[in-house]
Every structure is written in C-alpha cells, then in structure tokens.
PDB file of N, CA and C in Angstrom:
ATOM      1  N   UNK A   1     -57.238  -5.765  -9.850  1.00  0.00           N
ATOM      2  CA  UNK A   1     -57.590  -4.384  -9.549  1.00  0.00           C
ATOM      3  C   UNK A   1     -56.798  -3.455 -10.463  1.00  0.00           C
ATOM      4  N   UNK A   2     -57.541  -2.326 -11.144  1.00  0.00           N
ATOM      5  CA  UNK A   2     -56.704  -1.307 -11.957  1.00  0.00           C
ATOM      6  C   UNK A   2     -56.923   0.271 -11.143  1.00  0.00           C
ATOM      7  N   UNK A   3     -56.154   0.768 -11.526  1.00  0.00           N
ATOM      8  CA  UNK A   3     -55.693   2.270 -10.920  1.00  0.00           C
ATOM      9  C   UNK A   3     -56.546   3.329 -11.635  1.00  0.00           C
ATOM     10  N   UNK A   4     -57.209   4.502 -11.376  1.00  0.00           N
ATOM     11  CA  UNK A   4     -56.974   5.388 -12.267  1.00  0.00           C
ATOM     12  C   UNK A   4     -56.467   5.357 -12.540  1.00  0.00           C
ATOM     13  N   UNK A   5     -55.006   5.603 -12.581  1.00  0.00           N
ATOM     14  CA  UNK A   5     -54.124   6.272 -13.244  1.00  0.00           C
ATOM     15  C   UNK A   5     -53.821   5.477 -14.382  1.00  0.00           C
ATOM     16  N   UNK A   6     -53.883   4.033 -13.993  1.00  0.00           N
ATOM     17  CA  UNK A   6     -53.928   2.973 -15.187  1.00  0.00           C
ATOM     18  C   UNK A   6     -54.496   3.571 -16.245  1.00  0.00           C
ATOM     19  N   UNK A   7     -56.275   3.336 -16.000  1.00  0.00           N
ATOM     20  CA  UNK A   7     -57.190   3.546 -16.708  1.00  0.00           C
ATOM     21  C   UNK A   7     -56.980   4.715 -17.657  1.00  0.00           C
ATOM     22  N   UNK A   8     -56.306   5.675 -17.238  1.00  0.00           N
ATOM     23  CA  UNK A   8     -56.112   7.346 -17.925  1.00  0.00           C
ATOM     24  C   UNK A   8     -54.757   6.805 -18.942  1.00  0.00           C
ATOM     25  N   UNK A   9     -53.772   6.492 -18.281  1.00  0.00           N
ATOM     26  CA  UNK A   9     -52.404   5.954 -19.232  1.00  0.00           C
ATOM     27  C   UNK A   9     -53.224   5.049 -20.376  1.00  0.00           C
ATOM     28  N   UNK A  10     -53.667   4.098 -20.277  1.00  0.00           N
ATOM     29  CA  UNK A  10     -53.952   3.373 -21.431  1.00  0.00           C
ATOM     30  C   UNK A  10     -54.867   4.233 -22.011  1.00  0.00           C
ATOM     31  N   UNK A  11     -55.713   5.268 -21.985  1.00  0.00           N
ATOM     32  CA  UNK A  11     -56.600   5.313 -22.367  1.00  0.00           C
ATOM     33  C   UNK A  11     -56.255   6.931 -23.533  1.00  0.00           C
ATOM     34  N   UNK A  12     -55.342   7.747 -22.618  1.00  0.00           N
ATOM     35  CA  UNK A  12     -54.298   8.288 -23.370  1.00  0.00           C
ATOM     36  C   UNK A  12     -52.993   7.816 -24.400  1.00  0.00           C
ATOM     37  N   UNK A  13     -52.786   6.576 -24.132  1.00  0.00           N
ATOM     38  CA  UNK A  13     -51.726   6.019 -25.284  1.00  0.00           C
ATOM     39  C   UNK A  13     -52.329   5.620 -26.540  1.00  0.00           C
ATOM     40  N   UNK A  14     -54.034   5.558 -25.950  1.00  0.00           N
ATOM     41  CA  UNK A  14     -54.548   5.018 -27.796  1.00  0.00           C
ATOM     42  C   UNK A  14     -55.119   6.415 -28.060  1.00  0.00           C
ATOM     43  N   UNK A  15     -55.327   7.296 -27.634  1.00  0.00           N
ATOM     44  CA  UNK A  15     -55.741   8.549 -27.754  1.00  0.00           C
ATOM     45  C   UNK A  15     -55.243   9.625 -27.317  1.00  0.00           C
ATOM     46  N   UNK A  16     -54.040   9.984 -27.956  1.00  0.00           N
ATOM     47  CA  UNK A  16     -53.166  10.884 -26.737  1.00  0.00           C
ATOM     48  C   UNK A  16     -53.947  12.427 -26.993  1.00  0.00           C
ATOM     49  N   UNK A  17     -54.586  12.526 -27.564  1.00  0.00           N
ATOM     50  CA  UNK A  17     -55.486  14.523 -27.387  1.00  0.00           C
ATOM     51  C   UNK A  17     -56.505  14.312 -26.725  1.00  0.00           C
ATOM     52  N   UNK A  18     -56.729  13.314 -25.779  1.00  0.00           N
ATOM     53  CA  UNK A  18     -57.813  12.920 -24.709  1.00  0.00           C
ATOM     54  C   UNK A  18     -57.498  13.391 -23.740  1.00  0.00           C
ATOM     55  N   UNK A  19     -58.688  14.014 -23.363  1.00  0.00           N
ATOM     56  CA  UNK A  19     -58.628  14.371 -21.685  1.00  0.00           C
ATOM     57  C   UNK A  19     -59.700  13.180 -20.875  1.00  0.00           C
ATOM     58  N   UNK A  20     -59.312  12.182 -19.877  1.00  0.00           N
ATOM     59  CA  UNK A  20     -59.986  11.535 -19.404  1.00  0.00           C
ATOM     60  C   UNK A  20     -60.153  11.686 -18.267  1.00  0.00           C
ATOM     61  N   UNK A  21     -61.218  11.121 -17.366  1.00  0.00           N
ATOM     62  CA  UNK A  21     -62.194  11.612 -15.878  1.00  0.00           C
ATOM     63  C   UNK A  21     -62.668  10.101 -15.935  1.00  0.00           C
ATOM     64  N   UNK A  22     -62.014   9.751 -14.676  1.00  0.00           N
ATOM     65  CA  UNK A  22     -62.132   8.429 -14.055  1.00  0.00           C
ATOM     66  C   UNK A  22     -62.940   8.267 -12.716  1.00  0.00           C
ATOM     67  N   UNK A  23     -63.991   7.942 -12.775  1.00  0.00           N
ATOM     68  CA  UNK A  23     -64.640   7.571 -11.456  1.00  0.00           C
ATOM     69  C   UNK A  23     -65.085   6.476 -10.813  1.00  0.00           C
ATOM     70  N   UNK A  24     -64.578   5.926  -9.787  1.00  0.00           N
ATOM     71  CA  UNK A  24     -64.795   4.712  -9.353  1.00  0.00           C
ATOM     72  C   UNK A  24     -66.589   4.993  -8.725  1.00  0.00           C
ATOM     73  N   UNK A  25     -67.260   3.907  -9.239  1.00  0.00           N
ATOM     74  CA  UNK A  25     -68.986   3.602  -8.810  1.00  0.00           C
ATOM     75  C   UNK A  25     -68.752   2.931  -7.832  1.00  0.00           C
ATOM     76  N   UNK A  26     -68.274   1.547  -8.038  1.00  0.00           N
ATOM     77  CA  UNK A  26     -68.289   0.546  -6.696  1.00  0.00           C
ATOM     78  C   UNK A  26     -66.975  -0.493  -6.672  1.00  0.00           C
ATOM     79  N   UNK A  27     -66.311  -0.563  -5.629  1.00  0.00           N
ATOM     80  CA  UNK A  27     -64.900  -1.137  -5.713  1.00  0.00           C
ATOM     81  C   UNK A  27     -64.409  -0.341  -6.805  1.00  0.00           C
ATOM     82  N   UNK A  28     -63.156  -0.980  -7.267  1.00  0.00           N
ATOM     83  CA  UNK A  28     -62.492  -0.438  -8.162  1.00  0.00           C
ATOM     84  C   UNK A  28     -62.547  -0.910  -9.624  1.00  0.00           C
ATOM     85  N   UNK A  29     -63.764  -2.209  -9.785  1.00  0.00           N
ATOM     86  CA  UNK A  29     -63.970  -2.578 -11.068  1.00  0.00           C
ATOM     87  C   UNK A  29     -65.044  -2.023 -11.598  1.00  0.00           C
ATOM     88  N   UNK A  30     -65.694  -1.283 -11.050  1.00  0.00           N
ATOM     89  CA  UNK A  30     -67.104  -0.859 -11.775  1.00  0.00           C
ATOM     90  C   UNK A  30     -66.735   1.360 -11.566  1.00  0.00           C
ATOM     91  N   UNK A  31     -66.584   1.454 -13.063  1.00  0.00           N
ATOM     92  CA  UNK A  31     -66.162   3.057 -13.292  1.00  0.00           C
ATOM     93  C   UNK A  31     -66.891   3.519 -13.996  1.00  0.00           C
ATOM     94  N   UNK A  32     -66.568   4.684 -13.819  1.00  0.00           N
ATOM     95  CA  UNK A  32     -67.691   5.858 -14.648  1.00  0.00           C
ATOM     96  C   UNK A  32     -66.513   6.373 -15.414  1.00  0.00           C
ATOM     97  N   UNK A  33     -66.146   6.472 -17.034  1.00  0.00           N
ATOM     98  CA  UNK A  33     -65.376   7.159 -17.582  1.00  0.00           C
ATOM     99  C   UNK A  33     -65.377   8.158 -18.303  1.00  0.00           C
ATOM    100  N   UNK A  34     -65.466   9.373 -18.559  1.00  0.00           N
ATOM    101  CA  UNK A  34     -65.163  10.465 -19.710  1.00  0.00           C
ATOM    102  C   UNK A  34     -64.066  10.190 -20.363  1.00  0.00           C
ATOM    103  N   UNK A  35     -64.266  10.840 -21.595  1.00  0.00           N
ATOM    104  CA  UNK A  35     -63.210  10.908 -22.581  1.00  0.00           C
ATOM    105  C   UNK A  35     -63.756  12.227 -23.687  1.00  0.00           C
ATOM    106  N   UNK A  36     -62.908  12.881 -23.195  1.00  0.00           N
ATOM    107  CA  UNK A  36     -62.798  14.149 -24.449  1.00  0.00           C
ATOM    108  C   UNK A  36     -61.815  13.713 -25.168  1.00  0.00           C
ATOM    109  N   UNK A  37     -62.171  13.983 -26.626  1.00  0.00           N
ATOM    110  CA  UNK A  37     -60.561  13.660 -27.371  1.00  0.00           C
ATOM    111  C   UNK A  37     -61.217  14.411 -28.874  1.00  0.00           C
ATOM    112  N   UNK A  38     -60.629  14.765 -29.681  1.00  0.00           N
ATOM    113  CA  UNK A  38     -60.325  15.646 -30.820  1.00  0.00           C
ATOM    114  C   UNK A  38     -60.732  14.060 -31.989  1.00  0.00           C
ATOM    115  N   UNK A  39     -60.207  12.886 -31.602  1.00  0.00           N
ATOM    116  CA  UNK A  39     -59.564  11.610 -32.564  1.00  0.00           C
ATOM    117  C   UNK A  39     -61.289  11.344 -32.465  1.00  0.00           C
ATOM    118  N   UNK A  40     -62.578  11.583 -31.671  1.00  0.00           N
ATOM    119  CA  UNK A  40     -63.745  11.067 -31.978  1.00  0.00           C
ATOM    120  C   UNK A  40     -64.341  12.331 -32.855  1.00  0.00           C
ATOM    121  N   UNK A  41     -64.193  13.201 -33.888  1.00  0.00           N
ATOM    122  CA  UNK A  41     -64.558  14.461 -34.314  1.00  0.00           C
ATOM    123  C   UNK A  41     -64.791  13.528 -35.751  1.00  0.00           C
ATOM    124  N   UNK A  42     -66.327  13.683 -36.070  1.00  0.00           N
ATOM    125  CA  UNK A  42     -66.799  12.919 -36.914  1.00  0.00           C
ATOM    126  C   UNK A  42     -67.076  11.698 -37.226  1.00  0.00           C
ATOM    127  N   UNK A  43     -66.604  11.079 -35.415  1.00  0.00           N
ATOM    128  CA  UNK A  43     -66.537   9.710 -35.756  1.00  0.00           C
ATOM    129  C   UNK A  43     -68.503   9.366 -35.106  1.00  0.00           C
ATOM    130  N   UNK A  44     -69.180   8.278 -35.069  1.00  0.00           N
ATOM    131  CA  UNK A  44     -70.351   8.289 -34.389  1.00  0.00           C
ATOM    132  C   UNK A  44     -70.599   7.676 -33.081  1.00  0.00           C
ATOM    133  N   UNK A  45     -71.036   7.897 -31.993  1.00  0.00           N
ATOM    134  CA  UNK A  45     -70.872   7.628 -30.932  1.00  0.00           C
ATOM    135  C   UNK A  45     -70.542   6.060 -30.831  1.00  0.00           C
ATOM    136  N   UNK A  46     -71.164   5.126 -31.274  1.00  0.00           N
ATOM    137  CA  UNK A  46     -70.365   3.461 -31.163  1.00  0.00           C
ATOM    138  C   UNK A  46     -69.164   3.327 -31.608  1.00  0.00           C
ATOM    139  N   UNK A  47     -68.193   3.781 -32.752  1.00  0.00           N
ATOM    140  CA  UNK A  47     -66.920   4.195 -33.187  1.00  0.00           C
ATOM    141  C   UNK A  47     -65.984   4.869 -32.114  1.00  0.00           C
ATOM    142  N   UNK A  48     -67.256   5.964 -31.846  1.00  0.00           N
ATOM    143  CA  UNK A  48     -65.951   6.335 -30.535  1.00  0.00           C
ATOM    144  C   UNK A  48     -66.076   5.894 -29.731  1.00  0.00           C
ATOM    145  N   UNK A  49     -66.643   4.625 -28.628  1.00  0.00           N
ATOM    146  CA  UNK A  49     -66.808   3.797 -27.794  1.00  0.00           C
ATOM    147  C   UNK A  49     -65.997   2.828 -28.298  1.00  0.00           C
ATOM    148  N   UNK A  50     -65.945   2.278 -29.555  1.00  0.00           N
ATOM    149  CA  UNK A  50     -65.345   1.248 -29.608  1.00  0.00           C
ATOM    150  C   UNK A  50     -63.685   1.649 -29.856  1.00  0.00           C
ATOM    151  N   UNK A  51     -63.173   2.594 -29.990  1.00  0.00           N
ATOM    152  CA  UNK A  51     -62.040   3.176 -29.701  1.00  0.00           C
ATOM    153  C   UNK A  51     -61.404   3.245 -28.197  1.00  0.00           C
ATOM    154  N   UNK A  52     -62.340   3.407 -27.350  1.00  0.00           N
ATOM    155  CA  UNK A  52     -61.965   3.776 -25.736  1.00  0.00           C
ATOM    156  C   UNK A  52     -62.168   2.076 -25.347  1.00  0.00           C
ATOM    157  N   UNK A  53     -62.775   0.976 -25.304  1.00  0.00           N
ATOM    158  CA  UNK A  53     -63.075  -0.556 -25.915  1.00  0.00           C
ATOM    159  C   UNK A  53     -61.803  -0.732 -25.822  1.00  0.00           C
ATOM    160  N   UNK A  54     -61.145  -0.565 -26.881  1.00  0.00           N
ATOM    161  CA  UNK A  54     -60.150  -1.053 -27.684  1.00  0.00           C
ATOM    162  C   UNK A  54     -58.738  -0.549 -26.580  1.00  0.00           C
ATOM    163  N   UNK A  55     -58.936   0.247 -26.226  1.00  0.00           N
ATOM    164  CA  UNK A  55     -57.685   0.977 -25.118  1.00  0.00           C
ATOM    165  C   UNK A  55     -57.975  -0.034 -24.032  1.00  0.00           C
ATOM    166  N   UNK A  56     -58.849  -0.464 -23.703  1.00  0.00           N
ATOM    167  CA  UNK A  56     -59.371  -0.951 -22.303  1.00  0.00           C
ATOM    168  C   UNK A  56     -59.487  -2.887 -22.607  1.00  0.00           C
ATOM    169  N   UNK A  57     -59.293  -3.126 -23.715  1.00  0.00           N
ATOM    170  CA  UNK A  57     -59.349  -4.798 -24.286  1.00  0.00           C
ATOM    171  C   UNK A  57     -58.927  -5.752 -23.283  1.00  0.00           C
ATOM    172  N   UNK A  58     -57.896  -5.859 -22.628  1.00  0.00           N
ATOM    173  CA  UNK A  58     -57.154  -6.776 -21.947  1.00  0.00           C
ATOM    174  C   UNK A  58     -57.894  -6.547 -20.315  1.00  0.00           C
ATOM    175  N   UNK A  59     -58.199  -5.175 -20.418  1.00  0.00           N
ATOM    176  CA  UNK A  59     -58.708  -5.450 -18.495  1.00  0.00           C
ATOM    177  C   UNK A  59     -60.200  -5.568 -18.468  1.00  0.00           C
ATOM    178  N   UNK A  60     -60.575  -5.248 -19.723  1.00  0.00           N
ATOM    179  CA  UNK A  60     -62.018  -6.184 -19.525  1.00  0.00           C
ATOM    180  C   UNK A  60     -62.222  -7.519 -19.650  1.00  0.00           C
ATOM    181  N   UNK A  61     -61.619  -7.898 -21.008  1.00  0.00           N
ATOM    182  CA  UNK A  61     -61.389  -9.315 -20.914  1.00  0.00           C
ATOM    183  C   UNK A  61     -60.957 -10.310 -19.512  1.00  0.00           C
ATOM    184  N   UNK A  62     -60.391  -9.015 -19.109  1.00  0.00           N
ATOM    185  CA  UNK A  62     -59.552 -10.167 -17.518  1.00  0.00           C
ATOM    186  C   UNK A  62     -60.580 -10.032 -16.230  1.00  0.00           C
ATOM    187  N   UNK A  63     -61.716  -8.966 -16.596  1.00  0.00           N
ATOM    188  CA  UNK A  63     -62.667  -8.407 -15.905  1.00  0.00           C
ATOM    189  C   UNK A  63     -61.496  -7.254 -14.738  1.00  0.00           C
ATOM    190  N   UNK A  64     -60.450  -7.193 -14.556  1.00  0.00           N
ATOM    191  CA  UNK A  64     -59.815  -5.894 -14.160  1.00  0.00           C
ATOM    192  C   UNK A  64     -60.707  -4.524 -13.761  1.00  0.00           C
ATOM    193  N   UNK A  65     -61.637  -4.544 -14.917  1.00  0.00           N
ATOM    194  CA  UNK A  65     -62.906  -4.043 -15.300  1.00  0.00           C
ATOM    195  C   UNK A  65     -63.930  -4.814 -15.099  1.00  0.00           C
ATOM    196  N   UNK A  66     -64.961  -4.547 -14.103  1.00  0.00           N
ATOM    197  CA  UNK A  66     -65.886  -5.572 -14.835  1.00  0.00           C
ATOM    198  C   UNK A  66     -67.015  -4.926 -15.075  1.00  0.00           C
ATOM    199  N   UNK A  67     -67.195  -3.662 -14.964  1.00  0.00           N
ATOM    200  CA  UNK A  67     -68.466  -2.669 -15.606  1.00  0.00           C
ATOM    201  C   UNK A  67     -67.816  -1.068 -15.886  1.00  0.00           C
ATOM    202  N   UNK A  68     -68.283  -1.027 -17.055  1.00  0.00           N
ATOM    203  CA  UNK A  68     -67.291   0.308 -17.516  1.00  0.00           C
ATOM    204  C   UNK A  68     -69.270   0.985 -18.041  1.00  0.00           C
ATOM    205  N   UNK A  69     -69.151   2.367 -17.356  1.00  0.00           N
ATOM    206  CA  UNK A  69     -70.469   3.288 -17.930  1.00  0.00           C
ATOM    207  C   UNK A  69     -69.341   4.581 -18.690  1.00  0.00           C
ATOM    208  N   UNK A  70     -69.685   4.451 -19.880  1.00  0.00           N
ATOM    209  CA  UNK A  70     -68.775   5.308 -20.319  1.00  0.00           C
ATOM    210  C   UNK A  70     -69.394   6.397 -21.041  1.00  0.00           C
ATOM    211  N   UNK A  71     -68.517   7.733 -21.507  1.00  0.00           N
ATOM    212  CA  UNK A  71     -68.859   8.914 -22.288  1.00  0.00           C
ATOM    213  C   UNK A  71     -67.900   9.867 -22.308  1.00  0.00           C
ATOM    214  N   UNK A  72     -68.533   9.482 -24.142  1.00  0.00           N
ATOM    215  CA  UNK A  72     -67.527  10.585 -25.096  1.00  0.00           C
ATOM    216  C   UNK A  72     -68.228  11.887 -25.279  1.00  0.00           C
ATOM    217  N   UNK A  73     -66.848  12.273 -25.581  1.00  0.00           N
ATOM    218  CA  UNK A  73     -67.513  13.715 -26.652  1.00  0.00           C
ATOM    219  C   UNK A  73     -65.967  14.469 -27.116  1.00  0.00           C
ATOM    220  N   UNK A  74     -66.315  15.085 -28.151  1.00  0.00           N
ATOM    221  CA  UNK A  74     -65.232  16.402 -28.705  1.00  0.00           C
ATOM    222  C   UNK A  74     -65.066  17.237 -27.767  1.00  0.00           C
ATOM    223  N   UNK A  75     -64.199  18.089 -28.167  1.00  0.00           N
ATOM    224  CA  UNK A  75     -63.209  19.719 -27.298  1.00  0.00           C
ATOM    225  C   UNK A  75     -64.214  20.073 -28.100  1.00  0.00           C
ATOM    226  N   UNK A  76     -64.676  20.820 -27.074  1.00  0.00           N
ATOM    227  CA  UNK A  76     -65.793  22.470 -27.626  1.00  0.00           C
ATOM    228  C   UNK A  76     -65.092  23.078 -28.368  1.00  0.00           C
TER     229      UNK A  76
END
C-alpha cells in the first residue's frame, strides 16, 4: 500500500516545480494523478508521462500501484 503523500514526495523529488493532485479511484492502488510542472514545457505528452513513470518505477513494478490514470500539463 502507498500514501498520497508518498505518491506526491516521489513525484516531487523527480520534479520538484510540480504541483501534484492525488486521487484514490479504488483501494489505494488504483489513482487518479495530476501533475503540473514547468520540467514538461515543450516536452510531448508521452515524454511527460514517461517522466512521472519514471518517479513512480519501483511501486509499479511492485504493483504498490497497480493502475495509475494519469495527467499532465504546464503552469498557465
């Protein structure tokens, strides 16, 4: 089982100008995530998925996670 707060710490240490919004769907392995961050500004939406991926590697792999619905975007 992972925490929000988990989910936001890791997800801010690979992206610290992220603002993230954590929502649990069902139990605590299946989330709904936002991620605002400045670090996806020019990047293309699979790049910046595979950035927030990459923060999240070990608790999906362990299924910790086992369904992540996710979404990016830039600071207006």
């Amino acid at each position: 089982m992972i925490t929000k707060e988990e989910v936001i710490n890791l997800i801010t240490t690979k992206l610290p100008s992220s603002q993230v919004f954590v929502e649990n769907l069902k139990g605590n392995d299946h989330l709904q995530v936002t991620v605002i961050a400045s670090e996806f500004d020019g990047l293309s939406l699979v790049k910046q998925h595979q950035l927030v991926y990459s923060a999240l590697k070990e608790e999906l792999a362990s299924e910790a996670i086992h369904a992540l619905a996710l979404k990016t975007e830039t600071p207006n």
